[in-house]
C-alpha atoms as a PDB file:
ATOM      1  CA  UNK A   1       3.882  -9.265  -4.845  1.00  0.00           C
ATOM      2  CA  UNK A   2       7.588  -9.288  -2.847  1.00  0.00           C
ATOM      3  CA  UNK A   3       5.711  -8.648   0.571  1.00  0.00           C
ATOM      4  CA  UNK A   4       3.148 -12.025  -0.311  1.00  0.00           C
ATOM      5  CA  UNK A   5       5.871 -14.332  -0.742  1.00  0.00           C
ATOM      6  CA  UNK A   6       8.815 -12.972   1.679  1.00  0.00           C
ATOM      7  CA  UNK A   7       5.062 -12.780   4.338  1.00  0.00           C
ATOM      8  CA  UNK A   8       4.551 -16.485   3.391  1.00  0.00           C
ATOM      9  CA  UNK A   9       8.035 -18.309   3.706  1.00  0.00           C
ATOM     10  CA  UNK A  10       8.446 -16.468   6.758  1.00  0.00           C
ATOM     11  CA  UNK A  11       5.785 -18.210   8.031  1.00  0.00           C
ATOM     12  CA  UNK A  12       6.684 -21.660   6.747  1.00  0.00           C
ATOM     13  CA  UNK A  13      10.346 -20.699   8.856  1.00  0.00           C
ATOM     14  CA  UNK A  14       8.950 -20.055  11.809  1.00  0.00           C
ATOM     15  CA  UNK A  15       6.310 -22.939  11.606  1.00  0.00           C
ATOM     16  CA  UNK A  16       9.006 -25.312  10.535  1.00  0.00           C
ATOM     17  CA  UNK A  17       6.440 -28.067   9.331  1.00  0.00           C
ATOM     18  CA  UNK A  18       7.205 -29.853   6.109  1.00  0.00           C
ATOM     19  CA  UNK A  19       4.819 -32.568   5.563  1.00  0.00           C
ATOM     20  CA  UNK A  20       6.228 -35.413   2.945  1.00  0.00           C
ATOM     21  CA  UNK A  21       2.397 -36.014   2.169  1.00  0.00           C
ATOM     22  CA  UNK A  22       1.004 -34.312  -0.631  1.00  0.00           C
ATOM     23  CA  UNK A  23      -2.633 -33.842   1.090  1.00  0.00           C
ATOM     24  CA  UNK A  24      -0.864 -32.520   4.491  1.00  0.00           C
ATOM     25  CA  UNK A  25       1.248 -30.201   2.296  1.00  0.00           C
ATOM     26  CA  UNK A  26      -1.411 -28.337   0.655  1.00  0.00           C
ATOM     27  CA  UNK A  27      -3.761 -28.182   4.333  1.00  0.00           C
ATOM     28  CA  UNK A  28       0.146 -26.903   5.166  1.00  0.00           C
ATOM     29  CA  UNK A  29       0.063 -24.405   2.279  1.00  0.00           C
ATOM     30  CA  UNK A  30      -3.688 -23.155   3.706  1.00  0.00           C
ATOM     31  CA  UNK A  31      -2.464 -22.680   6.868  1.00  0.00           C
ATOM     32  CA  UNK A  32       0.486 -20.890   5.972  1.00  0.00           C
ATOM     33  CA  UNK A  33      -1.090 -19.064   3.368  1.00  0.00           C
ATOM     34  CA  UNK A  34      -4.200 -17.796   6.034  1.00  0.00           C
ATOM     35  CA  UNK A  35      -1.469 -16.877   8.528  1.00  0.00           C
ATOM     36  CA  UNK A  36       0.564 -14.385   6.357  1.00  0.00           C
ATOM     37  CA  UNK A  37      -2.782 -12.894   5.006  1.00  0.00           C
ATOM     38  CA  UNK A  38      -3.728 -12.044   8.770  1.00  0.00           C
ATOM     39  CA  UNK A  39      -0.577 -10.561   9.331  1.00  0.00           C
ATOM     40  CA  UNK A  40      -0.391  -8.499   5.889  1.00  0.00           C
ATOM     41  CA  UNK A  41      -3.982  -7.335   6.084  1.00  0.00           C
ATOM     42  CA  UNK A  42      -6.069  -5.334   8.943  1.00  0.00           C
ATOM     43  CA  UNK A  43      -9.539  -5.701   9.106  1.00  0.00           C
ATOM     44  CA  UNK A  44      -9.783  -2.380   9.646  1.00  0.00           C
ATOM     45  CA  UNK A  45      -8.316  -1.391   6.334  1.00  0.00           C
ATOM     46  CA  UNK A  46     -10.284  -4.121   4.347  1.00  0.00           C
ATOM     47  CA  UNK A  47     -13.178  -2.260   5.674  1.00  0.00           C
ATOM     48  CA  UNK A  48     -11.280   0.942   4.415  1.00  0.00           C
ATOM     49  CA  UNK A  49     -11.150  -0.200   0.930  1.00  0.00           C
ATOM     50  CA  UNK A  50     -14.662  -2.159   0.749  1.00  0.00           C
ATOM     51  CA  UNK A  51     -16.041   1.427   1.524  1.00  0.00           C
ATOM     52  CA  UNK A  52     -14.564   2.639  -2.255  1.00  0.00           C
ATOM     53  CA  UNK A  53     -14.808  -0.555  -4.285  1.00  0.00           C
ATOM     54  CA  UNK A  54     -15.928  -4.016  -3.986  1.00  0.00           C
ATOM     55  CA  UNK A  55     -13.700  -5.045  -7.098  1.00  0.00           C
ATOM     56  CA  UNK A  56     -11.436  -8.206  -5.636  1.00  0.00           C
ATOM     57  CA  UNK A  57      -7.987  -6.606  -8.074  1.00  0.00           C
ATOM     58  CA  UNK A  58      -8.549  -2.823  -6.713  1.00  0.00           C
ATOM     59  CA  UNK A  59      -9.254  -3.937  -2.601  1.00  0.00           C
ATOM     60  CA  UNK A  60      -6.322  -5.941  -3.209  1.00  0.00           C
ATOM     61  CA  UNK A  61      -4.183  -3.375  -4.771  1.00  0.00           C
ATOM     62  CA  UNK A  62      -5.243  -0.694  -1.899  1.00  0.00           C
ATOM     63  CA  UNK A  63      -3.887  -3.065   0.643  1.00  0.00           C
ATOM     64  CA  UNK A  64      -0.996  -3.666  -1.381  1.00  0.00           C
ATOM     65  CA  UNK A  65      -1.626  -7.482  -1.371  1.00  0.00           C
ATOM     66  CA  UNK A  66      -1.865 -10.011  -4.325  1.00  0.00           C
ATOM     67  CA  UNK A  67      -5.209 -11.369  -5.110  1.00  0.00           C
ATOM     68  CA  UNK A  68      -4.807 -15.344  -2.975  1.00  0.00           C
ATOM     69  CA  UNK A  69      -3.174 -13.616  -0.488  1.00  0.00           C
ATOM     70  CA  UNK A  70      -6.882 -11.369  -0.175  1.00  0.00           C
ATOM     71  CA  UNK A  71      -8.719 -14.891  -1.209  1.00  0.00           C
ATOM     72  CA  UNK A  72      -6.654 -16.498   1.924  1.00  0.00           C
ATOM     73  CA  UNK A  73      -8.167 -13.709   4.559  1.00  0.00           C
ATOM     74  CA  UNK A  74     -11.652 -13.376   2.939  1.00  0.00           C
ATOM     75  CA  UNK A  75     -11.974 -17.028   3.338  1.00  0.00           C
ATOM     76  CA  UNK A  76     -10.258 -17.738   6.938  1.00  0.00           C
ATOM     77  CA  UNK A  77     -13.108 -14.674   8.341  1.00  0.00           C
ATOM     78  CA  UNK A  78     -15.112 -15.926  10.985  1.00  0.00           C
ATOM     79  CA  UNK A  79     -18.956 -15.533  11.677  1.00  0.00           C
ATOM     80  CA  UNK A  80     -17.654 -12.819  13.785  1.00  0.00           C
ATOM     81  CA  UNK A  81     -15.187 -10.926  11.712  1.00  0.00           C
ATOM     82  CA  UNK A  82     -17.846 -10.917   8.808  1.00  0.00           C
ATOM     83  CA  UNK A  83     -20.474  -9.848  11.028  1.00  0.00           C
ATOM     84  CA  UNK A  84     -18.119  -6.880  12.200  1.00  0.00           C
ATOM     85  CA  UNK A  85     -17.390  -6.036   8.515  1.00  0.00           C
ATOM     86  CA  UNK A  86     -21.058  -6.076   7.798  1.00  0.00           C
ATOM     87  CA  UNK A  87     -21.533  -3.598  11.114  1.00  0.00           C
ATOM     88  CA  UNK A  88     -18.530  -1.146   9.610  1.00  0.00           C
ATOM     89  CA  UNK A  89     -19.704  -1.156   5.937  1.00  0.00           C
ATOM     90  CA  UNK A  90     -23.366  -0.588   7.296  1.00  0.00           C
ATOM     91  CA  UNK A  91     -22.408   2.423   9.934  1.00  0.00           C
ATOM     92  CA  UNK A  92     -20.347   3.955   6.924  1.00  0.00           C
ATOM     93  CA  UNK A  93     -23.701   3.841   4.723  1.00  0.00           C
ATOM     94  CA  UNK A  94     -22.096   1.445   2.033  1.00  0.00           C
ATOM     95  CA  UNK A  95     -23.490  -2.143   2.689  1.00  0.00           C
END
């Protein structure tokens, strides 16, 4: 998806770090990656489309996001942000 990538290198531009080392590049890549998914993707509206479907392609699609961009955010959650999703989904009757 256009908004993934343009979301991504934007990120890489404004972080300006380019790490000749192939294991710093991809803990780069992570970073990077994690950062654009925060910015692309409310918790809010992940709760939103966890209420209709637990399916990683259709949450994705709903918040108009490719699937490792949704990977990147579902994994970068804190104890807290996953306890708050867990609160949502539970007040809304669906967890």
């Amino acid at each position: 998806m256009r908004r993934c990538t343009l979301t991504h290198e934007l990120v890489h531009d404004e972080r300006r770090i380019f790490p000749a080392d192939r294991v710093l590049r991809a803990r780069e890549e992570l970073r990077v990656e994690r950062i654009a998914a925060r910015r692309l993707i409310a918790l809010e509206r992940l709760v939103d489309a966890l209420v209709w479907t637990r399916r990683t392609e259709e949450v994705a699609e709903e918040l108009w996001v490719d699937v490792p961009m949704l990977v990147a955010l579902v994994q970068s959650l804190t104890d807290r942000e996953r306890a708050w999703i867990d609160a949502q989904l539970r007040e809304r009757g669906v967890a």
